[in-house]
N, C-alpha and C. Protein backbone atom coordinates (compact mmCIF):
# COMPACT_ATOMS: atom_id res chain seq x y z
N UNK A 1 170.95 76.23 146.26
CA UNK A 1 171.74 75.04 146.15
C UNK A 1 172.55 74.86 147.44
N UNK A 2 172.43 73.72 147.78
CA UNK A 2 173.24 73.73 149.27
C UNK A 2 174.61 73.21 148.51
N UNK A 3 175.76 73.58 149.93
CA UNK A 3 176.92 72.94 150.09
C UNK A 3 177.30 71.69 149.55
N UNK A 4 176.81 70.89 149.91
CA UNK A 4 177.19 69.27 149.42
C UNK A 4 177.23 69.58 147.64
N UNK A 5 175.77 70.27 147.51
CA UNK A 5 175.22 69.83 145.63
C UNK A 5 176.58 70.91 144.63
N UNK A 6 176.71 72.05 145.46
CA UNK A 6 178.10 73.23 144.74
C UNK A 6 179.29 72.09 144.71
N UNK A 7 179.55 71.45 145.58
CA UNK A 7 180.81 70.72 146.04
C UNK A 7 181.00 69.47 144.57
N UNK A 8 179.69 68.89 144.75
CA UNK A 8 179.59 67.46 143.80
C UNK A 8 179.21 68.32 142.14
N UNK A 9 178.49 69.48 142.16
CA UNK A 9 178.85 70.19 140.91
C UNK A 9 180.16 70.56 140.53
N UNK A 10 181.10 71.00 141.43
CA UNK A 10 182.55 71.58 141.54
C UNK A 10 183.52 69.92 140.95
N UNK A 11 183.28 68.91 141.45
CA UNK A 11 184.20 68.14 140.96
C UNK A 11 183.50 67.79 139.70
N UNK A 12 182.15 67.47 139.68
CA UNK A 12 182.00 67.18 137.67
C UNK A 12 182.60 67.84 136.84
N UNK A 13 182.17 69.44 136.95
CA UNK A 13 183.14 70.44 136.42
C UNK A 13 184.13 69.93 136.41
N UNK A 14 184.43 69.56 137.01
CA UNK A 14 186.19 69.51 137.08
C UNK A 14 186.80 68.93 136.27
N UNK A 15 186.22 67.38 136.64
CA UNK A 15 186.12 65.98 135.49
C UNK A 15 185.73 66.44 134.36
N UNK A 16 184.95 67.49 133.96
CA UNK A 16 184.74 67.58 132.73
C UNK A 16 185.48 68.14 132.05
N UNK A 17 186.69 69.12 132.21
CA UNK A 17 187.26 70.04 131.87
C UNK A 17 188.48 69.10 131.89
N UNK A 18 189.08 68.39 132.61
CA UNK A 18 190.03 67.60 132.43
C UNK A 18 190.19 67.08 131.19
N UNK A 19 191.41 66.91 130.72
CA UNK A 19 192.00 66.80 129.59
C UNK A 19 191.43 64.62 129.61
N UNK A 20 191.70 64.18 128.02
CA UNK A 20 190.64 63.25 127.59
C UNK A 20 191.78 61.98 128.51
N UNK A 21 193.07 61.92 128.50
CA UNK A 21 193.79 60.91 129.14
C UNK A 21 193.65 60.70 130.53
N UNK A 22 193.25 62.06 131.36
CA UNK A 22 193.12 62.14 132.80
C UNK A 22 191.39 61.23 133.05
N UNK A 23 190.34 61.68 131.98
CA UNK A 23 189.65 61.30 131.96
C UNK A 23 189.35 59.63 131.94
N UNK A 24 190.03 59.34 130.87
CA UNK A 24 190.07 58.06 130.46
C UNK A 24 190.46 57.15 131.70
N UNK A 25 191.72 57.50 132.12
CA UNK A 25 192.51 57.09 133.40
C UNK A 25 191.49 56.66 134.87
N UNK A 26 190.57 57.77 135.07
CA UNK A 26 189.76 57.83 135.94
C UNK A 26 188.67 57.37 135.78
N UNK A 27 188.06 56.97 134.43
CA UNK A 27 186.84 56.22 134.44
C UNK A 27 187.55 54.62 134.10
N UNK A 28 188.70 54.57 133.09
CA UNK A 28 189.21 52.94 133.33
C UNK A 28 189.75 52.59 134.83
N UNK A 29 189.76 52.98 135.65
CA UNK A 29 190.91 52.56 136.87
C UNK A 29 190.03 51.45 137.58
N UNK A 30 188.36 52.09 137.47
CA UNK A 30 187.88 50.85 138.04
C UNK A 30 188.43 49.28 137.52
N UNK A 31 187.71 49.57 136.55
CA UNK A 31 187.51 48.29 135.29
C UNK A 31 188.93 47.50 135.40
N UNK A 32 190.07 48.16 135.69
CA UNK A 32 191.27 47.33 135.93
C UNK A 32 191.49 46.90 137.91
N UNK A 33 191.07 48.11 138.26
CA UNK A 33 191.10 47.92 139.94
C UNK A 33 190.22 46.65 140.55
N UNK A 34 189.13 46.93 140.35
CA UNK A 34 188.36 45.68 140.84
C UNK A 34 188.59 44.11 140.13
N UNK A 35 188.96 43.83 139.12
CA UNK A 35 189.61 42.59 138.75
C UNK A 35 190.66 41.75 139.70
N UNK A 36 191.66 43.02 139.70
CA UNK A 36 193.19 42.93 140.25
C UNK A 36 192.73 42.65 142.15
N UNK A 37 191.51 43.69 142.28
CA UNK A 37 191.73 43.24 143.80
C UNK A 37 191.27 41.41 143.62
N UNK A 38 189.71 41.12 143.27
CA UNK A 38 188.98 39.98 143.39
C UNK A 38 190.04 38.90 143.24
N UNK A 39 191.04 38.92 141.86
CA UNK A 39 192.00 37.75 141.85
C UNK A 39 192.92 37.82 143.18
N UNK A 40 193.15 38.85 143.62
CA UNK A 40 194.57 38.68 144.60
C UNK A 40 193.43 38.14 146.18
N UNK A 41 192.77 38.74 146.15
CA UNK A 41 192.10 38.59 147.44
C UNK A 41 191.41 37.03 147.54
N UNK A 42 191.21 35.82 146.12
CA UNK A 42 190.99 34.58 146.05
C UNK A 42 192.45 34.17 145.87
N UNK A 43 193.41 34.27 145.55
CA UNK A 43 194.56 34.05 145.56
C UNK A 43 194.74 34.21 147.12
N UNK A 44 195.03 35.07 147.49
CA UNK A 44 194.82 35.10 149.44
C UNK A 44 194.49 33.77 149.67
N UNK A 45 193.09 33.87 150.12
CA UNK A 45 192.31 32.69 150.82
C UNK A 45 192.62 31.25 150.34
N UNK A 46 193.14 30.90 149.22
CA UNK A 46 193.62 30.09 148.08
C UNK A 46 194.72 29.36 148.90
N UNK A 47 195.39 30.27 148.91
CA UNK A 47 197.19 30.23 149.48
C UNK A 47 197.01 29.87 150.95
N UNK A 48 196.09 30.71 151.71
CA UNK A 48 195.64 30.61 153.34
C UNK A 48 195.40 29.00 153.54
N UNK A 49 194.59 28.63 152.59
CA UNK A 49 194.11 27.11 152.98
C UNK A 49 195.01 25.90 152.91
N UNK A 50 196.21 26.37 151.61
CA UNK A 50 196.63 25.40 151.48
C UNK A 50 197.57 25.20 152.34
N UNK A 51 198.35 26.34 153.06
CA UNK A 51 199.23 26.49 154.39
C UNK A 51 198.52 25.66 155.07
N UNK A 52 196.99 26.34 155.20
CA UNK A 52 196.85 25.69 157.01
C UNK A 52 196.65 23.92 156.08
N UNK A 53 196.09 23.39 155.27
CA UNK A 53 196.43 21.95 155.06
C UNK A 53 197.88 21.31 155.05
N UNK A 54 198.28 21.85 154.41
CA UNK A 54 200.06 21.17 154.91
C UNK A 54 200.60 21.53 155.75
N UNK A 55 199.80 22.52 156.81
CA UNK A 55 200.92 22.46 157.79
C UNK A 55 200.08 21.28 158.90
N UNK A 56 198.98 21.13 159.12
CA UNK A 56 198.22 20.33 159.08
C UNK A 56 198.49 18.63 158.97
N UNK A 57 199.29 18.18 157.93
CA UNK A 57 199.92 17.15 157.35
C UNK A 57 200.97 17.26 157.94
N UNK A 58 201.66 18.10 157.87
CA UNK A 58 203.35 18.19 158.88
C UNK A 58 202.91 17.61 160.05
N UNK A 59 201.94 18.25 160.41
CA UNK A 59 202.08 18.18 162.28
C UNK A 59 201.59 16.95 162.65
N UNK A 60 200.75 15.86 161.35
CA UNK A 60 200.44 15.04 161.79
C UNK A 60 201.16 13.91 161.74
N UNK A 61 201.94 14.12 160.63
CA UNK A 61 203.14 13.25 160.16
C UNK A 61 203.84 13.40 161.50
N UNK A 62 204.50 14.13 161.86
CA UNK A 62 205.55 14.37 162.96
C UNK A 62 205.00 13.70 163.99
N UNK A 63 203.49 14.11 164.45
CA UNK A 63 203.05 13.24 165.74
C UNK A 63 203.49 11.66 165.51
N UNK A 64 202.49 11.69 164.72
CA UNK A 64 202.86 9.76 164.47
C UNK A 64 204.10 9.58 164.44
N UNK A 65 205.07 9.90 163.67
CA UNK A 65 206.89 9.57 163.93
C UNK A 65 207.20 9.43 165.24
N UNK A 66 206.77 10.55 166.15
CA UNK A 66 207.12 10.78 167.12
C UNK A 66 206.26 9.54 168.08
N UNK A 67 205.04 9.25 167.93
CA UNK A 67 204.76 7.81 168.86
C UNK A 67 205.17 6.54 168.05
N UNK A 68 205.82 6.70 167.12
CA UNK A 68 206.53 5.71 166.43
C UNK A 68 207.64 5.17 167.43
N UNK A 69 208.13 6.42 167.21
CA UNK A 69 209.79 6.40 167.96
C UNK A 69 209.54 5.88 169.74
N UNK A 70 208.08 6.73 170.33
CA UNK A 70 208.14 6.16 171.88
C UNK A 70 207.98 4.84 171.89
N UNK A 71 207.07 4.26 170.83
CA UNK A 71 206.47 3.17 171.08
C UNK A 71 208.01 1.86 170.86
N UNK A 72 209.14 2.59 169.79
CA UNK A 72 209.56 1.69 169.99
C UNK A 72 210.96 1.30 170.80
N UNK A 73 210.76 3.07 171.29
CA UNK A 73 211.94 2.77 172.63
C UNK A 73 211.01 1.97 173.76
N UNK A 74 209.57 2.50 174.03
CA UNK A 74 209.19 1.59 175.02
C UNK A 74 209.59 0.29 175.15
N UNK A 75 209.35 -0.37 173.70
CA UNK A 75 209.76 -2.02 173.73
C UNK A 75 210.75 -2.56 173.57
N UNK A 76 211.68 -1.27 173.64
CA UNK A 76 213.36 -2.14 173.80
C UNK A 76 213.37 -2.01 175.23
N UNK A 77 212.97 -0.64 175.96
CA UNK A 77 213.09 -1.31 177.34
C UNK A 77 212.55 -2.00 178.13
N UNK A 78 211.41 -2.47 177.09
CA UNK A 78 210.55 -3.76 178.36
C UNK A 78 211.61 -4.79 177.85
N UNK A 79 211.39 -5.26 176.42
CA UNK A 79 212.92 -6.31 176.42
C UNK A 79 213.60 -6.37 177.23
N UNK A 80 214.92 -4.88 177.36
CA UNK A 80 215.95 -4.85 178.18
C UNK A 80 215.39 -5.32 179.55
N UNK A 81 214.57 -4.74 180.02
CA UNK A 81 214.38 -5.02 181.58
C UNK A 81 213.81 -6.05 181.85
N UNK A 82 213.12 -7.15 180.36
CA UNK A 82 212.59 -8.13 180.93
C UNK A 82 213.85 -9.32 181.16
N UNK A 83 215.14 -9.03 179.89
CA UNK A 83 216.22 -9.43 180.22
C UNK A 83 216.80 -9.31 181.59
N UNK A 84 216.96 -8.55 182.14
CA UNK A 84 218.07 -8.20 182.90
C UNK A 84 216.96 -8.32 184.27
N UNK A 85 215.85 -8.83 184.10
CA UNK A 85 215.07 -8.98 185.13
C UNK A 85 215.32 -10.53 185.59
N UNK A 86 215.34 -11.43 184.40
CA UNK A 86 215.74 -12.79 184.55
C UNK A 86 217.21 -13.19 184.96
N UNK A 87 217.98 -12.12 185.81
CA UNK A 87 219.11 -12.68 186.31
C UNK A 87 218.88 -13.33 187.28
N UNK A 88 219.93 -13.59 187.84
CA UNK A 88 219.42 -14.40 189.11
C UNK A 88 219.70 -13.40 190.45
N UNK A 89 220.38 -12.47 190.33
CA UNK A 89 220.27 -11.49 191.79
C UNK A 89 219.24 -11.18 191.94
N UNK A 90 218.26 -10.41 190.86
CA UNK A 90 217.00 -9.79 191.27
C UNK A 90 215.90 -10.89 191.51
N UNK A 91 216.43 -11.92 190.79
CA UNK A 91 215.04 -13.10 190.94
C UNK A 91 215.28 -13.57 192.43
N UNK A 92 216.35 -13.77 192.49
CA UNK A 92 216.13 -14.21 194.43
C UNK A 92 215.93 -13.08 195.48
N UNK A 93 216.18 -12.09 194.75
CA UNK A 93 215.80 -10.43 195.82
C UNK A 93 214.62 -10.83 195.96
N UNK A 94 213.26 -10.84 194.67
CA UNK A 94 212.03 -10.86 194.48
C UNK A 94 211.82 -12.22 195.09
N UNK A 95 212.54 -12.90 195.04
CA UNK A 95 211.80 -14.17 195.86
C UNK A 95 211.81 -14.09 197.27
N UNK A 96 212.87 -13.93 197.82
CA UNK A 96 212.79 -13.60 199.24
C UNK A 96 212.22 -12.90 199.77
N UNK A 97 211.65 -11.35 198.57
CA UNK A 97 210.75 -10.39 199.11
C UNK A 97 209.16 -10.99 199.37
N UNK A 98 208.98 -11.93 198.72
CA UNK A 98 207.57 -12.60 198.73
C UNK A 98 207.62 -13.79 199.41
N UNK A 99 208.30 -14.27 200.21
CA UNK A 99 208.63 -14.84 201.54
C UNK A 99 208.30 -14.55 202.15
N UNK A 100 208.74 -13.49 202.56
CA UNK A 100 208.81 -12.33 203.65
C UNK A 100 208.47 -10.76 203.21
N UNK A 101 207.15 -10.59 203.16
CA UNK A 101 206.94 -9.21 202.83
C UNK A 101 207.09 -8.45 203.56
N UNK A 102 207.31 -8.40 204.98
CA UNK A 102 207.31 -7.42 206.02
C UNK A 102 208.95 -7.03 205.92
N UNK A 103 210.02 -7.96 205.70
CA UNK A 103 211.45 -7.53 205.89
C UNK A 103 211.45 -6.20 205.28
N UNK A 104 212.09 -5.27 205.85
CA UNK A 104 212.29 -3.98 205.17
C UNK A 104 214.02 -4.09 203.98
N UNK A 105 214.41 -4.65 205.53
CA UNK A 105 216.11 -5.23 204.36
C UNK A 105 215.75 -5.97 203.55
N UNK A 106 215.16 -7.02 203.02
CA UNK A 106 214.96 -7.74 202.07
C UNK A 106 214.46 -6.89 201.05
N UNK A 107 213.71 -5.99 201.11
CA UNK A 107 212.55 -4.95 199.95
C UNK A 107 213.97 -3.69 199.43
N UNK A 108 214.93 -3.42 200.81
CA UNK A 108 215.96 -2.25 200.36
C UNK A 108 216.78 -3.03 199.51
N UNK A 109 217.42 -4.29 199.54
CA UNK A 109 218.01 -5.01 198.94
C UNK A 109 217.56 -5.09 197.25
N UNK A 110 215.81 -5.47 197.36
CA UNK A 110 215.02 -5.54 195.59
C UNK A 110 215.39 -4.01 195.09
N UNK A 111 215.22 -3.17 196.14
CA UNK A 111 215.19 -1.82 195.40
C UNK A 111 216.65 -1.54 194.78
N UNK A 112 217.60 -1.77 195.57
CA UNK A 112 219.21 -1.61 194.86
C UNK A 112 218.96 -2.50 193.93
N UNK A 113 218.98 -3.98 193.94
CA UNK A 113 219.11 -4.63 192.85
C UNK A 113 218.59 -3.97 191.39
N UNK A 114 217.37 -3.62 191.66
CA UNK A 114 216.68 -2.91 190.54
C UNK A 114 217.11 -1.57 190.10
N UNK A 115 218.09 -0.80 190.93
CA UNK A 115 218.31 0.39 190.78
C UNK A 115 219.66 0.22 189.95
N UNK A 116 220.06 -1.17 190.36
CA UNK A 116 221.57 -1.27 189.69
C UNK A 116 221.49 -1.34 188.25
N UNK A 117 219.93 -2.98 187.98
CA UNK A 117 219.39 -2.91 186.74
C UNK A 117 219.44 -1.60 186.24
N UNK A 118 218.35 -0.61 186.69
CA UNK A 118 218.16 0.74 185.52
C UNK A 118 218.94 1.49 185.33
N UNK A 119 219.91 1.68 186.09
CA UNK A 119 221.20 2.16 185.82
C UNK A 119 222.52 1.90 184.63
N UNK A 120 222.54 0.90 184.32
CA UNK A 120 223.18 -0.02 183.57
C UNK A 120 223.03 0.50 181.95
């Protein structure tokens, strides 16, 4: 008899001689073990999916808010600047600049005017 077959005889013995609760214990443990893992381990993946879907929904919700919000600061400042474009300092800056496109003072002049605008 080799090693391995004394060894795997040595624990039957063993199991067999064991009292009937130790027994019981060790042949039910499966029958309760493998249940308990299969539910927790679909419970896992269960739980995994529904994170990554709502977080999923968060992030998309938030994007859109968030080009909500650019889109509608963009169009208060085209408003604002289309306002404050129709004054009359910058409209005669811009007119004189297209008179005379080469003046450099006339173009430094549009640029303050406009710098005063975005400033404001």
């Amino acid at each position: 008899m080799s090693r391995t077959q004394e060894t795997a005889a040595n624990i039957f013995q063993r199991f067999r001689n064991a009292r009937l609760g130790t027994r019981l214990a060790i042949g039910l443990l499966p029958l309760f073990l493998i249940p308990v893992l299969l539910v927790g381990g679909m419970s896992y993946f269960r739980a995994r999916d529904l994170l990554k879907q709502q977080t999923t929904t968060t992030m998309i919700s938030a994007t859109e808010e968030q080009i909500a919000n650019i889109e509608n600061w963009a169009s208060e400042r085209q408003d604002w600047l289309f306002l404050r474009a129709s004054q009359g300092s910058l409209k005669m800056a811009l007119a004189d600049v297209l008179r005379n496109p080469d003046d450099e003072v006339l173009k430094q002049i549009t640029r303050q005017e406009l710098t005063n605008l975005l400033s404001i």
